[in-house]
Protein backbone atom coordinates (compact mmCIF):
# COMPACT_ATOMS: atom_id res chain seq x y z
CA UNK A 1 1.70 30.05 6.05
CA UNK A 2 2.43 27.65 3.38
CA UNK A 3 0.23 24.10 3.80
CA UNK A 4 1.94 20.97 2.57
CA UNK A 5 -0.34 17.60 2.51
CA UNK A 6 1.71 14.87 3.35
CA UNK A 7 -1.15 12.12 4.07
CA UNK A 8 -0.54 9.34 2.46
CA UNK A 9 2.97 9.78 2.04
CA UNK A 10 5.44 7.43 4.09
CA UNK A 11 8.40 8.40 5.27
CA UNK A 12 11.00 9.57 4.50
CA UNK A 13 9.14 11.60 1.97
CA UNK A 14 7.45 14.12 4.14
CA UNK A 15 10.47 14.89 6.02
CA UNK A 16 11.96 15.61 2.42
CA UNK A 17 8.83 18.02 1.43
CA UNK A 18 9.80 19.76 5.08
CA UNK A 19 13.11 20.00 4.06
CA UNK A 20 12.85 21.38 0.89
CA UNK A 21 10.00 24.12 2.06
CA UNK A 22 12.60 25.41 4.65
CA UNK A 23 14.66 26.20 1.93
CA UNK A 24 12.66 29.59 1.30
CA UNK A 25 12.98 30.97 4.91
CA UNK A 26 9.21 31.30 5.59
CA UNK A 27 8.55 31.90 9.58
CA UNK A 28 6.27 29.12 9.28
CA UNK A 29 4.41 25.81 7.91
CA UNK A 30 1.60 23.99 7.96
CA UNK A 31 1.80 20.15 7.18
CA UNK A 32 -1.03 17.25 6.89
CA UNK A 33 0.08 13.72 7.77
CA UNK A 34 -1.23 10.53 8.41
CA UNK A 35 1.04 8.78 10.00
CA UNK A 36 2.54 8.22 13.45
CA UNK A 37 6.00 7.78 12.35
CA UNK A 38 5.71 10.86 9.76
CA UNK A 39 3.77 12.97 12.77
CA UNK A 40 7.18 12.57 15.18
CA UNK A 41 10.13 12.54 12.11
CA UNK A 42 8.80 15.74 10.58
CA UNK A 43 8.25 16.94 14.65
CA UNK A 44 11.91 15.95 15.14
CA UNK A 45 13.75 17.54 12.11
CA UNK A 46 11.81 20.87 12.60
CA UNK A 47 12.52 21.04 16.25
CA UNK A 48 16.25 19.71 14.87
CA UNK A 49 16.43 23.05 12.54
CA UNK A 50 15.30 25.18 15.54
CA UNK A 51 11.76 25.62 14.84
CA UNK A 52 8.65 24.55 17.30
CA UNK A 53 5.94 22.42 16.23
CA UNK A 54 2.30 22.77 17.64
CA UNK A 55 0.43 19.38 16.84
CA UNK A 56 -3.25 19.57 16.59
CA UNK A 57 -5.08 15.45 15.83
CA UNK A 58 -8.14 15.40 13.93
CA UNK A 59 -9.63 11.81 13.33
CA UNK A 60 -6.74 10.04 12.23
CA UNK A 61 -4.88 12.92 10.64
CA UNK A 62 -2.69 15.18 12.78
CA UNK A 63 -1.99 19.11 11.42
CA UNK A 64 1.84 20.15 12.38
CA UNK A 65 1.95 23.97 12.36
CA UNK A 66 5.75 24.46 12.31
CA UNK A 67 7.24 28.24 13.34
CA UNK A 68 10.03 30.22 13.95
């Protein structure tokens, strides 16, 4: 599973990294934000591409672990 650190990134750019890491197909992905509104866009475009997203918070930082 691929990991993509997004924290300190705002948006739209981690919905962009998202975007472009779905281009290769993988069954999964693991992303880092930091940010509320990154946390629920990237939740919303991966659910929007038909994938689920299990979100794990860890002081401040949330892990998104985004599969098929």
């Amino acid at each position: 599973m691929d990991t993509l650190d997004a924290r300190g990134l705002s948006c739209p750019e981690p919905v962009v990294m998202i975007s472009q890491a779905m281009a290769s197909k993988a069954d999964g992905y693991r992303m880092i934000v930091d940010a509320v509104a990154a946390r629920e866009n990237v939740t919303r475009y991966a659910q929007s591409q038909g994938y689920t997203v299990n979100v794990t918070e860890n002081g401040g930082e949330w892990t998104l672990d985004i599969t098929k």
